[in-house]
C-alpha atoms as a PDB file:
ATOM      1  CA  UNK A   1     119.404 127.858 171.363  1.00  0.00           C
ATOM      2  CA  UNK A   2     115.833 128.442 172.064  1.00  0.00           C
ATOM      3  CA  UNK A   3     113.362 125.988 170.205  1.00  0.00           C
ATOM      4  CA  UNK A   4     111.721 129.104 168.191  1.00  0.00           C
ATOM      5  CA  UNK A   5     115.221 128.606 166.043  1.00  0.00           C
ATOM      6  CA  UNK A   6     116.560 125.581 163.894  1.00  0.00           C
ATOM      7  CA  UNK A   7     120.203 125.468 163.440  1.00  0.00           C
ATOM      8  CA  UNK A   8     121.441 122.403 161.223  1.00  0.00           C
ATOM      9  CA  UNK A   9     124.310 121.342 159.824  1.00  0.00           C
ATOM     10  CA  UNK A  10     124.449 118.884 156.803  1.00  0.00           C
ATOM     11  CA  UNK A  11     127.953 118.668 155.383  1.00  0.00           C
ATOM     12  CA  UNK A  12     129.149 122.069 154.423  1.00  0.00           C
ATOM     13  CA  UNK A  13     125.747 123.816 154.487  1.00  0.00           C
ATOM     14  CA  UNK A  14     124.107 125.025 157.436  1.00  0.00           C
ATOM     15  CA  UNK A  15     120.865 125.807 157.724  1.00  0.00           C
ATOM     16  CA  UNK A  16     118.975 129.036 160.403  1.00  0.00           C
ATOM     17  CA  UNK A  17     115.262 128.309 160.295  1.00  0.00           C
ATOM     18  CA  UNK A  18     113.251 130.531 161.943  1.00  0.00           C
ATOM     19  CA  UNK A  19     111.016 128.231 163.551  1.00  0.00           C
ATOM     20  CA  UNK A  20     107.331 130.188 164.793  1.00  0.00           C
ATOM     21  CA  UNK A  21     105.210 129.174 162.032  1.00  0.00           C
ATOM     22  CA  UNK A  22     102.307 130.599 163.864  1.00  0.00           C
ATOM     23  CA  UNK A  23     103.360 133.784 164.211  1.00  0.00           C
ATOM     24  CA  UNK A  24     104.881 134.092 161.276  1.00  0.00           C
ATOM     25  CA  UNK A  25     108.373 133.616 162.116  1.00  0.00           C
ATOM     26  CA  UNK A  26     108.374 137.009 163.832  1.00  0.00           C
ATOM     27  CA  UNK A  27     111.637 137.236 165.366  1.00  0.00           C
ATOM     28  CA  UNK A  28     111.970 137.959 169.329  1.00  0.00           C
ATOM     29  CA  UNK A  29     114.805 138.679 171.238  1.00  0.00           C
ATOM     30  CA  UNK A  30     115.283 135.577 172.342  1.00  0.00           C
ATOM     31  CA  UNK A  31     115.505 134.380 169.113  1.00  0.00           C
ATOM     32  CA  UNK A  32     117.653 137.148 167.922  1.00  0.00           C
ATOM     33  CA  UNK A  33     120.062 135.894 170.463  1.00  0.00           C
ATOM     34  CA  UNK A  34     119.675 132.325 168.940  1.00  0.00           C
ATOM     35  CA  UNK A  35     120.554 133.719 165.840  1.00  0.00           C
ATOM     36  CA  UNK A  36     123.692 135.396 166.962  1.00  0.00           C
ATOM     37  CA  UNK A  37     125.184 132.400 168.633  1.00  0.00           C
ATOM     38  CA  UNK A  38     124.119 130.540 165.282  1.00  0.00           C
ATOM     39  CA  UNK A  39     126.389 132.846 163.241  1.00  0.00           C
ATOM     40  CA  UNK A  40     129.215 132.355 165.545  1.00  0.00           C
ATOM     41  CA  UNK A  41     129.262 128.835 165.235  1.00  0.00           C
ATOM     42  CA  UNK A  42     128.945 129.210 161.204  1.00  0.00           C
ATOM     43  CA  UNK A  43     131.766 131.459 161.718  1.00  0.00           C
ATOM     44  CA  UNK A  44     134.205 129.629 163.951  1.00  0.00           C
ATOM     45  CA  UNK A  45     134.077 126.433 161.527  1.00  0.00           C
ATOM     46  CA  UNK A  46     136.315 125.106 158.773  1.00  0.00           C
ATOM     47  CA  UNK A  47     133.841 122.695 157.606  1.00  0.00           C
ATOM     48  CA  UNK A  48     130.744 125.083 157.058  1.00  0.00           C
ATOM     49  CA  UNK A  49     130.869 127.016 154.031  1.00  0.00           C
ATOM     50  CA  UNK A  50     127.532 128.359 153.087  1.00  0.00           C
ATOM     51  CA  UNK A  51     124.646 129.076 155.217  1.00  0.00           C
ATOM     52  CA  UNK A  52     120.835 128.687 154.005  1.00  0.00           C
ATOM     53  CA  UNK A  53     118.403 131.003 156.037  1.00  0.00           C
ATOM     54  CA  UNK A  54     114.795 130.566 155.496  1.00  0.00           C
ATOM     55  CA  UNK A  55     111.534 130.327 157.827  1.00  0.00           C
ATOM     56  CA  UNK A  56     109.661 127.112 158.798  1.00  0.00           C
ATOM     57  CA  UNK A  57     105.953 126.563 157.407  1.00  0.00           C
ATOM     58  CA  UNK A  58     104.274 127.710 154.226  1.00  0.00           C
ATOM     59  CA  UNK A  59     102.829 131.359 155.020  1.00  0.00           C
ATOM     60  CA  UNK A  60     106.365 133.465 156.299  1.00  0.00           C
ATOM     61  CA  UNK A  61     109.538 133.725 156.090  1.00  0.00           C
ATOM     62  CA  UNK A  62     109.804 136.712 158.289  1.00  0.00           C
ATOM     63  CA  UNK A  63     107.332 138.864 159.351  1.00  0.00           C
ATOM     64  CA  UNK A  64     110.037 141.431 161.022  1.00  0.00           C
ATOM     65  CA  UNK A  65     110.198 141.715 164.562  1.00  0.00           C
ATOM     66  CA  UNK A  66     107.223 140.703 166.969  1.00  0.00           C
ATOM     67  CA  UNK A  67     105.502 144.030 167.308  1.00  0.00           C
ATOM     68  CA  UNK A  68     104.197 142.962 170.862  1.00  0.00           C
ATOM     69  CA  UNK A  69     108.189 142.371 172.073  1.00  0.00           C
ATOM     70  CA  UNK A  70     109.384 146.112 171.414  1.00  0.00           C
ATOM     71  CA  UNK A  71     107.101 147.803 174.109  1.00  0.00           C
ATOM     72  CA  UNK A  72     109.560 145.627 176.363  1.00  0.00           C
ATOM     73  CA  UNK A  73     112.614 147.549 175.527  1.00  0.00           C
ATOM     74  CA  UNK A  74     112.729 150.366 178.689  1.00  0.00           C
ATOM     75  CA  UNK A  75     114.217 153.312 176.640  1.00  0.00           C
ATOM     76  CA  UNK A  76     114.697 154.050 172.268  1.00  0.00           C
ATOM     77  CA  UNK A  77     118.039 153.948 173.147  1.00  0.00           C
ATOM     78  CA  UNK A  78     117.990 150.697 174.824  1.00  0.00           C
ATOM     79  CA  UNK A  79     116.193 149.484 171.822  1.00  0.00           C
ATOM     80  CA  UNK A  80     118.977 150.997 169.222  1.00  0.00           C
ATOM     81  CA  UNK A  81     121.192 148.842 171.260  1.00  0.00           C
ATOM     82  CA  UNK A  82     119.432 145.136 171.105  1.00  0.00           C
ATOM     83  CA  UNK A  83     120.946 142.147 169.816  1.00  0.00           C
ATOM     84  CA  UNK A  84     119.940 142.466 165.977  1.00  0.00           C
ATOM     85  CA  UNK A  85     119.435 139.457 163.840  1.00  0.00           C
ATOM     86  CA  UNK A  86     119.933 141.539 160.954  1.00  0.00           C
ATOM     87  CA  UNK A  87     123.120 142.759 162.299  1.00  0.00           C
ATOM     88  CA  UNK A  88     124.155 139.187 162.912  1.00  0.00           C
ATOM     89  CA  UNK A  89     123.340 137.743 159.724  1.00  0.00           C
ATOM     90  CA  UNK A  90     125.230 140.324 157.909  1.00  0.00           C
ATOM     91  CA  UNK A  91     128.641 139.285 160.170  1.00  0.00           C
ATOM     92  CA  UNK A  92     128.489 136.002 158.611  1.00  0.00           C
ATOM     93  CA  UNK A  93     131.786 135.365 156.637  1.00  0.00           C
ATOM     94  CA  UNK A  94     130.036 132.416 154.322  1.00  0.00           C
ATOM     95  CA  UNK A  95     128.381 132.848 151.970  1.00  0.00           C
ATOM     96  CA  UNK A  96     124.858 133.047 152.544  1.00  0.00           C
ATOM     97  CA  UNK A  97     121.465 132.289 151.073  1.00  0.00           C
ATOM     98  CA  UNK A  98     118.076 133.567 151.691  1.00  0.00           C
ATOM     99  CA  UNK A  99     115.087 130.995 150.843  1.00  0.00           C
ATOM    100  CA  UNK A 100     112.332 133.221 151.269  1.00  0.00           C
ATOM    101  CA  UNK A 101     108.713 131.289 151.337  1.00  0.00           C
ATOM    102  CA  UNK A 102     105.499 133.760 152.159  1.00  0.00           C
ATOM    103  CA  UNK A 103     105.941 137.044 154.211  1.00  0.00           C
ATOM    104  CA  UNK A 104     109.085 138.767 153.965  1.00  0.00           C
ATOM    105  CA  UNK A 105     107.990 142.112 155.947  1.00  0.00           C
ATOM    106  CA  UNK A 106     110.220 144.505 157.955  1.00  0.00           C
ATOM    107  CA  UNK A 107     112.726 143.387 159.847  1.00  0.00           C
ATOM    108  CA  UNK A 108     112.298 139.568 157.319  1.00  0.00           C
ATOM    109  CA  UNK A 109     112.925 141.978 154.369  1.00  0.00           C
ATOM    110  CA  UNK A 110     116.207 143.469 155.732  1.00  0.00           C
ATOM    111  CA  UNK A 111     117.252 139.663 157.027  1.00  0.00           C
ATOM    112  CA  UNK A 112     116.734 138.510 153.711  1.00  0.00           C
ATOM    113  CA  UNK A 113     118.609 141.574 151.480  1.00  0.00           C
ATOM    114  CA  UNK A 114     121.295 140.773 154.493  1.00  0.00           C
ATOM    115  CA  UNK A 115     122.438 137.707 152.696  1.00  0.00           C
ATOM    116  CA  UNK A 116     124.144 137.252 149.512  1.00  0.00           C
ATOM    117  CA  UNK A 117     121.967 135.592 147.298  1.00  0.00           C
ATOM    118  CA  UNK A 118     117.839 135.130 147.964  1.00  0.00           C
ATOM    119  CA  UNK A 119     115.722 133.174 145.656  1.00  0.00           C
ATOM    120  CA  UNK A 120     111.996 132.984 146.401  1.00  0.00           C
ATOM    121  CA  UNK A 121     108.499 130.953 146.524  1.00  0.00           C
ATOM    122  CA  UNK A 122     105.954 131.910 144.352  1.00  0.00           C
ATOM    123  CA  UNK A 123     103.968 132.826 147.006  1.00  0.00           C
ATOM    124  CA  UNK A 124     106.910 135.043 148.419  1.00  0.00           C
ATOM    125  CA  UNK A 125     105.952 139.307 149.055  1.00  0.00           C
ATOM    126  CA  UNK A 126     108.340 141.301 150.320  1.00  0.00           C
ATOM    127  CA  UNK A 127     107.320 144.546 152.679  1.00  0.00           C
ATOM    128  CA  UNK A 128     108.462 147.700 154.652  1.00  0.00           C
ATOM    129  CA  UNK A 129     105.460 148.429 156.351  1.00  0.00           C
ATOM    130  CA  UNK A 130     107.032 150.166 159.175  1.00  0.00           C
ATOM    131  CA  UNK A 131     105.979 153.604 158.240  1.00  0.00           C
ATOM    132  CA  UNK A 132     102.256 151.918 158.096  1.00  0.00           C
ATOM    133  CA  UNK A 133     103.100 152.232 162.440  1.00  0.00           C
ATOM    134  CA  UNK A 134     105.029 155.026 162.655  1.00  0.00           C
ATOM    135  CA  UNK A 135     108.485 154.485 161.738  1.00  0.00           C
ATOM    136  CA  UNK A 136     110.574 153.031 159.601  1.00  0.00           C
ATOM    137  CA  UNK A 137     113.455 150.390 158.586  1.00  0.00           C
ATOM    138  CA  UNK A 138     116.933 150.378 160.681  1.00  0.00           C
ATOM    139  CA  UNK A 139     118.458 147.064 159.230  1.00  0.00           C
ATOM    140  CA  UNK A 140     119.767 148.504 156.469  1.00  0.00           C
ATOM    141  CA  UNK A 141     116.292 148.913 154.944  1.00  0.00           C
ATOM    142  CA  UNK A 142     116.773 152.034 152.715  1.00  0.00           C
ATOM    143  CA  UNK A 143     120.360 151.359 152.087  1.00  0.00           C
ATOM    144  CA  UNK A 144     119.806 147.230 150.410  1.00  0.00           C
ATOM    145  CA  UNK A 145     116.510 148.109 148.307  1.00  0.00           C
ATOM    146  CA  UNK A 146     118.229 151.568 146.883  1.00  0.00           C
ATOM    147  CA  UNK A 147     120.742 149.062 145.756  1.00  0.00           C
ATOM    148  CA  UNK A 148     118.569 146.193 145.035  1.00  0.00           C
ATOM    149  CA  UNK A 149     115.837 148.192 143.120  1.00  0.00           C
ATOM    150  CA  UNK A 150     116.752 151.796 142.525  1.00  0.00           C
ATOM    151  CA  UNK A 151     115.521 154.740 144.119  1.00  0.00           C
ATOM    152  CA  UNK A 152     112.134 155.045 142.475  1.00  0.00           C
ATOM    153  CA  UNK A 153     111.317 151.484 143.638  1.00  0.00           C
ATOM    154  CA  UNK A 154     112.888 151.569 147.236  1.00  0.00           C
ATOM    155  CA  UNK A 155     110.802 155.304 147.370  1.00  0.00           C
ATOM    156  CA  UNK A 156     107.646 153.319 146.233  1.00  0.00           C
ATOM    157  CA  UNK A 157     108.403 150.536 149.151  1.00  0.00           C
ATOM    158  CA  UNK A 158     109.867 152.553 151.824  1.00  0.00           C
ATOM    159  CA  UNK A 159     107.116 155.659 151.636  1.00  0.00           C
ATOM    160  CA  UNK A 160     103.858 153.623 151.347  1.00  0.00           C
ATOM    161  CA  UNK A 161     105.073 150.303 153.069  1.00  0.00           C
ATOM    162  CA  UNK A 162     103.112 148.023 150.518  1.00  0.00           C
ATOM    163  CA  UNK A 163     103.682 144.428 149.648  1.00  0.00           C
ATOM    164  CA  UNK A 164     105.097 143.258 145.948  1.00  0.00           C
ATOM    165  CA  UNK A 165     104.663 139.837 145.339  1.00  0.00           C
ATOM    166  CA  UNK A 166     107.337 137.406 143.893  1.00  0.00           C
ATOM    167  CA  UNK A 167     107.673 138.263 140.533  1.00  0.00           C
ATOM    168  CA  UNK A 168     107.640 141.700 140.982  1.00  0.00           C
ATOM    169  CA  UNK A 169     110.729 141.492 142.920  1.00  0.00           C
ATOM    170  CA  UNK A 170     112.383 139.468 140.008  1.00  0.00           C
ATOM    171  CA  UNK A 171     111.742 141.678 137.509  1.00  0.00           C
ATOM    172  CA  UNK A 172     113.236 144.375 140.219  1.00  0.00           C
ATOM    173  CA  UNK A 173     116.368 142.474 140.788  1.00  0.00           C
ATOM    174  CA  UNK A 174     115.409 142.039 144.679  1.00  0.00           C
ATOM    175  CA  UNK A 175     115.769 138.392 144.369  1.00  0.00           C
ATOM    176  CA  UNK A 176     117.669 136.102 141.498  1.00  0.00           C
ATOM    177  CA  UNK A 177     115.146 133.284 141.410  1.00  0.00           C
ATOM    178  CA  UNK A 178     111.140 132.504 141.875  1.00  0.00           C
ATOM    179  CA  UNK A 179     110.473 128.838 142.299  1.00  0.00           C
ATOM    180  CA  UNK A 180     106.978 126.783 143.498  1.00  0.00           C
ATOM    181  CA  UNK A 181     107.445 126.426 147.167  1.00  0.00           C
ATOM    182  CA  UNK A 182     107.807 122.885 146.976  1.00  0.00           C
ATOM    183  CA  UNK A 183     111.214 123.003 145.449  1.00  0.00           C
ATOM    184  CA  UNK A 184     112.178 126.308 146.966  1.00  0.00           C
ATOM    185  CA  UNK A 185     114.921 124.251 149.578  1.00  0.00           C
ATOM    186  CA  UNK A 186     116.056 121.762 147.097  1.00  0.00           C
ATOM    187  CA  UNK A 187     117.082 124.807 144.722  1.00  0.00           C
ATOM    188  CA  UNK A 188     118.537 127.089 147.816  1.00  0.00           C
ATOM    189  CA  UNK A 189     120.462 123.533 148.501  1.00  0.00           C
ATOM    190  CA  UNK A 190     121.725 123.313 145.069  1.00  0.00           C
ATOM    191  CA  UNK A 191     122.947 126.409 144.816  1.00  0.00           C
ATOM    192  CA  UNK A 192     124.882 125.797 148.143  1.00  0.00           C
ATOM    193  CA  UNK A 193     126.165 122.315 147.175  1.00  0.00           C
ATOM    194  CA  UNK A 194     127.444 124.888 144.214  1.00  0.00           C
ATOM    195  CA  UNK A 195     129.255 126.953 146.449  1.00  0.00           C
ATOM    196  CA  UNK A 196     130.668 124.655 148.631  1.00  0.00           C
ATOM    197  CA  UNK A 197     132.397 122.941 145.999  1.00  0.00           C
ATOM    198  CA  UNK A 198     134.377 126.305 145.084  1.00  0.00           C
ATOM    199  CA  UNK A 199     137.568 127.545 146.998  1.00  0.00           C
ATOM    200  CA  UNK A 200     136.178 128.489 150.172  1.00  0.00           C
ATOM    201  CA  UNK A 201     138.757 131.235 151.374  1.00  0.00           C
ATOM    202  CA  UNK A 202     137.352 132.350 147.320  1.00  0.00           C
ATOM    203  CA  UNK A 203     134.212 132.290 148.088  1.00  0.00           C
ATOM    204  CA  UNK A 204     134.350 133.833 151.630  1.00  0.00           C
ATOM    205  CA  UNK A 205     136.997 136.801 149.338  1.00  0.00           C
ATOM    206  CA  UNK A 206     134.426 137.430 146.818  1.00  0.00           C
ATOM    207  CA  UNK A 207     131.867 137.832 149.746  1.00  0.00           C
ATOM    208  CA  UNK A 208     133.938 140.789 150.839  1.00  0.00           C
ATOM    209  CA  UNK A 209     135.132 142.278 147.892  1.00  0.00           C
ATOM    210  CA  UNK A 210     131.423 142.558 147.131  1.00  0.00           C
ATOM    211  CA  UNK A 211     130.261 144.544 149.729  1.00  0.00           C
ATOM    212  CA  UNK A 212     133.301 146.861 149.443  1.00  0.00           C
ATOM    213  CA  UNK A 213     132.681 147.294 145.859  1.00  0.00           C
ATOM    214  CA  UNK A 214     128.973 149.014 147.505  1.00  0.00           C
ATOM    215  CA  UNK A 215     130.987 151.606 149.208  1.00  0.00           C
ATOM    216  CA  UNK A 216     134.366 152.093 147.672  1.00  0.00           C
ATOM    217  CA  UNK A 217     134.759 154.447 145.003  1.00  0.00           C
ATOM    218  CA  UNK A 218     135.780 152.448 141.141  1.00  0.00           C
ATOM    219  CA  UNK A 219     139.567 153.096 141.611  1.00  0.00           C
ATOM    220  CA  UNK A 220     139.561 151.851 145.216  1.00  0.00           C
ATOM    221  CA  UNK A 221     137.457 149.005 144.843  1.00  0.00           C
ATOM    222  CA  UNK A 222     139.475 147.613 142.032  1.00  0.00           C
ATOM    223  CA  UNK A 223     142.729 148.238 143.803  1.00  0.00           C
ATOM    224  CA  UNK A 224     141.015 146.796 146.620  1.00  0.00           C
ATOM    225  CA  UNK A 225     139.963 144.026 144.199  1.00  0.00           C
ATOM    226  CA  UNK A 226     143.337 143.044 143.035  1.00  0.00           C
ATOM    227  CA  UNK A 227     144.830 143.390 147.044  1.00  0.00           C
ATOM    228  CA  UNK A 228     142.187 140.071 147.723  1.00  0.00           C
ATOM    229  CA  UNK A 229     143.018 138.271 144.485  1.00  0.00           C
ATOM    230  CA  UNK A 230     146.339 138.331 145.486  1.00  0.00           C
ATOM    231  CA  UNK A 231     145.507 137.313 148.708  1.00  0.00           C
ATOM    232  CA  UNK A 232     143.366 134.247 147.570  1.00  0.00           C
ATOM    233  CA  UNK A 233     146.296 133.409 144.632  1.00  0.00           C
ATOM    234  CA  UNK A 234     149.023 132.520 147.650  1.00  0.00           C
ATOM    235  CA  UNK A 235     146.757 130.138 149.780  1.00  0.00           C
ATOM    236  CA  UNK A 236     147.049 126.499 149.366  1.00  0.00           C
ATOM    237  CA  UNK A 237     143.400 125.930 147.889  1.00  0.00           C
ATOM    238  CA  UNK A 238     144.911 128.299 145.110  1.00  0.00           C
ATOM    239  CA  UNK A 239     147.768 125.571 144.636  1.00  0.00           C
ATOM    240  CA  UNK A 240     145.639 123.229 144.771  1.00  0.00           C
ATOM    241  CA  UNK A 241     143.221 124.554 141.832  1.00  0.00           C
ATOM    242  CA  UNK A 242     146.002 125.201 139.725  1.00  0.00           C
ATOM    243  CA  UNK A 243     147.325 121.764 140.181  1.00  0.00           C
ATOM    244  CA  UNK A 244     144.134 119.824 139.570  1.00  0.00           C
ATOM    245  CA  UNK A 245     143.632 121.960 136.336  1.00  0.00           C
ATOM    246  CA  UNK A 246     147.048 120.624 134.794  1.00  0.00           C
ATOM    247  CA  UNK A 247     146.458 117.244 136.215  1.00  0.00           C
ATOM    248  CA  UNK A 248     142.632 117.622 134.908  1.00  0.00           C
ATOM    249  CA  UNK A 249     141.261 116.401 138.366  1.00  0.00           C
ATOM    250  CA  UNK A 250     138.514 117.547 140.661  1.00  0.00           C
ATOM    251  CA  UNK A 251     140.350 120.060 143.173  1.00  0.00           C
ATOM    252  CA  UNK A 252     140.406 119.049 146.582  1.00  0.00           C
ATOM    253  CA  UNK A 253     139.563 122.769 148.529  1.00  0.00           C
ATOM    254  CA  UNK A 254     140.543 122.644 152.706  1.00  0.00           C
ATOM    255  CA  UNK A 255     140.115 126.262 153.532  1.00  0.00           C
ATOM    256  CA  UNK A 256     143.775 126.740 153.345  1.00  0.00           C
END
């Protein structure tokens, strides 16, 4: 883990800071790597059940990748084939959130639509300025904001790479939440705490069965739907919910 990432672990949250303040938590491929080894720790445990990403200092989230790093890649193709944060974040089975204070630009924009839920600072603005240098998005860029915002707004982003601020990205539906920065980690951390007290093989379900429902035409997706509920309904946490219900208890969820 180099020292450029943060990777902490508080009861059932965990927490990826992207830690190069100074540069605006642009991410290099060290760090990528970081990241990736991050998410397969998440991954591997039973007693982590939401992850928070966010950036360290007040001015940036993520500013994308550092633009000086990718004349280091020998060939395009060698490029297409990097260890990608974005990638990684996405192959996280928690549930994760984005806490998004300052710059969310490029390569920070796609990290950020690649988790589940992102709430944001008021000083928050979220970017594609790739085509501002030539080229554009390949985290997923067109496909999250045609889904976040609609393809008028992702157009408006994508084609002429300008910020939005915070509660512009509200009122698009790009993030659920716009907080002062001061409490933007004690809400993210609420609405883990949230989380992890729900069924986790639930929560890690619903996780899937919404980004199937992206893809998956109506019939599909609901039979698809029904195939996880089912799933979920025979597990022992399932027992367990029902149980505490008649016995009016708090359930006692083990990722079983």
């Amino acid at each position: 883990m180099t020292e450029d990432i943060r990777f902490e672990v508080d009861g059932a949250v965990a927490t990826i800071t992207l830690n190069r303040p100074q540069k605006l938590n642009a991410v290099t491929p060290e760090m990528a790597k970081a990241i990736v080894a991050a998410v397969e720790e998440c991954n591997d445990s039973d007693t982590i059940r939401v992850v928070i990403v966010t950036g360290a200092g007040e001015r940036s989230f993520c500013a994308g990748s550092d633009i000086k790093e990718l004349d280091t890649y020998e060939t395009p193709w060698q490029f297409r084939n990097r260890s990608d944060y974005c990638d990684a974040i996405r192959k996280l089975l928690k549930p994760t959130i984005a806490a998004v204070n300052g710059y969310a630009f490029g390569g920070g924009l796609e990290t950020a639509m690649s988790c589940d839920i992102r709430i944001a600072s008021d000083n928050a603005q979220f970017a594609a300025p790739e085509i501002k240098l030539g080229w554009i998005g390949g985290g997923g860029m067109a496909a999250f904001l045609s889904h976040s915002i609609g393809a008028s707004n992702a157009a408006l982003m994508l084609m002429t790479g300008d910020p939005i601020p915070a509660e512009k990205a509200l009122a698009w539906g790009l993030v659920s939440d716009v907080v002062p920065q001061a409490e933007l980690l004690a809400r993210a951390r609420t609405i883990a705490d949230a989380i992890a007290s729900r069924a986790p093989i639930a929560a890690e379900t619903a996780k899937l069965n919404l980004q199937a429902a992206h893809s998956m035409p109506l019939d599909k997706a609901i039979e698809y739907e029904r195939d996880l509920q089912t799933i979920c309904f025979a597990t022992e946490d399932a027992r367990e919910g029902r149980a505490a219900f008649k016995e009016k208890r708090a359930p006692v969820f083990k990722r079983r």
